[in-house]
C-alpha atoms as a PDB file:
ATOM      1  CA  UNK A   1     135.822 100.807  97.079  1.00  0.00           C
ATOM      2  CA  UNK A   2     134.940 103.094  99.784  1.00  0.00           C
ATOM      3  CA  UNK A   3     132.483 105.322  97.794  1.00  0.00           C
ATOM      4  CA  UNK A   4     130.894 101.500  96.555  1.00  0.00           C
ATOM      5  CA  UNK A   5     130.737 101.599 100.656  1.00  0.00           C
ATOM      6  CA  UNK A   6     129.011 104.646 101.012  1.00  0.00           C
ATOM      7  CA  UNK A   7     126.253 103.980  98.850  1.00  0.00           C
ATOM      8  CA  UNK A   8     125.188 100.636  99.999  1.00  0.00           C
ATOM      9  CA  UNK A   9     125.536 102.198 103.424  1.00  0.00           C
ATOM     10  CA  UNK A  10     123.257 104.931 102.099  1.00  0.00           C
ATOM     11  CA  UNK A  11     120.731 102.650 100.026  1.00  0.00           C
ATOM     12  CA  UNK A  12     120.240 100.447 103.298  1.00  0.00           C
ATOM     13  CA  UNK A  13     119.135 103.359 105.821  1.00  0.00           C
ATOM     14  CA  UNK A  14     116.985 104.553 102.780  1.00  0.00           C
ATOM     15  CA  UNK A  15     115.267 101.253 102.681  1.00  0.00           C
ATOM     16  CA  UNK A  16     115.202 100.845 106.272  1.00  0.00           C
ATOM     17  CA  UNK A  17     113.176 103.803 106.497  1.00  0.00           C
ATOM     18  CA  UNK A  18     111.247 103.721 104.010  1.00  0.00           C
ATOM     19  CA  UNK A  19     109.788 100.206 105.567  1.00  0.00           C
ATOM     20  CA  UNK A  20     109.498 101.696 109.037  1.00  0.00           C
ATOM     21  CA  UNK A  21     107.550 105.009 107.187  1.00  0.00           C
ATOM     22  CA  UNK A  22     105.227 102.185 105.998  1.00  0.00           C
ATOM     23  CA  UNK A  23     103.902 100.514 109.315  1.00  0.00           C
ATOM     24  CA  UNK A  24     103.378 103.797 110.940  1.00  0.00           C
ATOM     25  CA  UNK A  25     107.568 104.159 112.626  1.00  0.00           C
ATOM     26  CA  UNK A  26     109.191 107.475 113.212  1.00  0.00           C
ATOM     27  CA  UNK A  27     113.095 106.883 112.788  1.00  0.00           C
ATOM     28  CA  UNK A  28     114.222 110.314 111.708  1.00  0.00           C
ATOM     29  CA  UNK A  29     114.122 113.686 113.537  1.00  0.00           C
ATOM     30  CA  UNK A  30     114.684 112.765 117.298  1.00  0.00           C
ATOM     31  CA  UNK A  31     118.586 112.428 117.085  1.00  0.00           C
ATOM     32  CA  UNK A  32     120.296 108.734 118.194  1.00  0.00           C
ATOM     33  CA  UNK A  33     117.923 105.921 118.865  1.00  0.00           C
ATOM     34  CA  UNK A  34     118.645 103.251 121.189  1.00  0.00           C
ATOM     35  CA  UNK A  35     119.627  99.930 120.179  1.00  0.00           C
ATOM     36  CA  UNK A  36     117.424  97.608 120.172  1.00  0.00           C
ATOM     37  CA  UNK A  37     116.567  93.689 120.964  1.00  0.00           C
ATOM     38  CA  UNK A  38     115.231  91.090 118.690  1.00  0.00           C
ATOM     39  CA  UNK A  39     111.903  91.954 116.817  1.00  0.00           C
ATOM     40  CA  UNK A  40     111.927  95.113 117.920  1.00  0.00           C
ATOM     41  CA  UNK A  41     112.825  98.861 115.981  1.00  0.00           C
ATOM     42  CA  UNK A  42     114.089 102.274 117.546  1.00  0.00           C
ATOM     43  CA  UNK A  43     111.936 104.924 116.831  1.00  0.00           C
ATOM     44  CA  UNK A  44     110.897 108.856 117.880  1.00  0.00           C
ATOM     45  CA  UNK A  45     107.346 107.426 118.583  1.00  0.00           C
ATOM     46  CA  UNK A  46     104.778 104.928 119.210  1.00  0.00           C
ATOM     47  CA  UNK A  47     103.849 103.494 116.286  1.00  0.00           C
ATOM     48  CA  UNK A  48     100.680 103.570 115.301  1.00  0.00           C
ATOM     49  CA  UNK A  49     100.306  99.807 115.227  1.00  0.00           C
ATOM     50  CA  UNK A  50      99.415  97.831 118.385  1.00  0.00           C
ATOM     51  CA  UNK A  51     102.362  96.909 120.257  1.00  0.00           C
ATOM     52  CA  UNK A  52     100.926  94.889 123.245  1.00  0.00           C
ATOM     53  CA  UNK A  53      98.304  92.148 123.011  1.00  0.00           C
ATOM     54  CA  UNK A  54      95.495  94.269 124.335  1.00  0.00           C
ATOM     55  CA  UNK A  55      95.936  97.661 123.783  1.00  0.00           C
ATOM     56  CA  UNK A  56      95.047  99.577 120.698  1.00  0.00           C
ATOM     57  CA  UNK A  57      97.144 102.676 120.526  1.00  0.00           C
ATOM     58  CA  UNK A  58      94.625 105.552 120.042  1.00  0.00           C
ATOM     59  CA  UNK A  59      97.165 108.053 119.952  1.00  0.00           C
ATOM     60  CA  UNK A  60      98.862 106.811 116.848  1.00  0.00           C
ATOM     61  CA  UNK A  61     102.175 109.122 116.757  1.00  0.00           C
ATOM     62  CA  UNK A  62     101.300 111.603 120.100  1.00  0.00           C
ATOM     63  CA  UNK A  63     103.199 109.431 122.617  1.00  0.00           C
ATOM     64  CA  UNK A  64     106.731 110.432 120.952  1.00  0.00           C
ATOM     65  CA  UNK A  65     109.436 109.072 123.541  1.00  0.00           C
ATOM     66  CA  UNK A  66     112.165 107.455 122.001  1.00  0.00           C
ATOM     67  CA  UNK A  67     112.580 103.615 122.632  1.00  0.00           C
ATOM     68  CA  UNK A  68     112.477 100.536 121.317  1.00  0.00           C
ATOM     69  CA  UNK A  69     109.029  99.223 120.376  1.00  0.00           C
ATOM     70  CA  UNK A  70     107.641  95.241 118.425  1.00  0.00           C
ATOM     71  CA  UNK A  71     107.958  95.283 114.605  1.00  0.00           C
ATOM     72  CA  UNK A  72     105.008  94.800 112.634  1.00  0.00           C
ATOM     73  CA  UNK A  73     103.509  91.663 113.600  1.00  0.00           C
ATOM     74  CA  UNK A  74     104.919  91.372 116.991  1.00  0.00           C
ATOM     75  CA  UNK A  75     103.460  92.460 120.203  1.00  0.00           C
ATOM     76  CA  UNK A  76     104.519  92.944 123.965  1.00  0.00           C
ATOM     77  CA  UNK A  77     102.646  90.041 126.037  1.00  0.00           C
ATOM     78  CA  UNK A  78     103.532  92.405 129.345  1.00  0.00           C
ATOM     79  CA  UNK A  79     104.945  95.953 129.642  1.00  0.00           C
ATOM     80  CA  UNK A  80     108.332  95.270 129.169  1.00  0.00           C
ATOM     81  CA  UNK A  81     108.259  92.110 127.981  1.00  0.00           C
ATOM     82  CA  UNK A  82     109.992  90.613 124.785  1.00  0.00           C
ATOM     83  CA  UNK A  83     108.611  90.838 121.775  1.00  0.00           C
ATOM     84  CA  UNK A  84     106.907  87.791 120.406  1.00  0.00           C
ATOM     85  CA  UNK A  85     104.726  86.760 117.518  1.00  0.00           C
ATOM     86  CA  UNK A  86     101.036  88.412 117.830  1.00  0.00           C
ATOM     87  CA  UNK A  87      99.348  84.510 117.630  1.00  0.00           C
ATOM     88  CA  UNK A  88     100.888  83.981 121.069  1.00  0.00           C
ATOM     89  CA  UNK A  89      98.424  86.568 122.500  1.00  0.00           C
ATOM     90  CA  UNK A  90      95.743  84.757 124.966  1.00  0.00           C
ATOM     91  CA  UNK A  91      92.562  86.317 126.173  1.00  0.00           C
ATOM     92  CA  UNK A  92      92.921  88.122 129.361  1.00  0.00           C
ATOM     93  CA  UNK A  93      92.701  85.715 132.539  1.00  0.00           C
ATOM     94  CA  UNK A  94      94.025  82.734 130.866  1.00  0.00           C
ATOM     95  CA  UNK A  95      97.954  81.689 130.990  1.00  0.00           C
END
């Protein structure tokens, strides 16, 4: 029962990261990660997806500071901010 445990254990971190190598996320390498809210993943680095509304990260995989950072799909509205579904951007000016 406890090696059956084990291996789920071990077959859900390899699928985890094998998702977040996919949309650009560094997971492994930089020690503990911090836990996260929701729609959000810990990582080593910015990924190399946009992660606010505005702002297209240029320096996909430089700024390496680990933190919590929008899934795929989500973006920051503010720095800081919660993550929330990239339709709910609005063009700069308007609330």
């Amino acid at each position: 029962m406890k090696y059956a445990a084990v291996v789920l254990a071990v077959i859900s971190l390899l699928a985890f990261e094998q998702v977040a190598a996919q949309s650009g996320v560094i997971t492994t390498g930089c020690g503990t990660l911090p836990t996260c809210g929701a729609n959000q993943v810990a990582a080593c680095c910015e990924p190399c997806y946009s992660v606010y509304c505005y702002y297209i990260n240029r320096n996909c995989g430089q700024n390496c500071k680990k933190a919590c950072y929008c899934t795929l799909g989500y973006v920051q509205l503010q720095l800081n901010g919660p993550c929330v579904p990239k339709s709910q951007c609005r063009p700069p000016g308007k609330k």
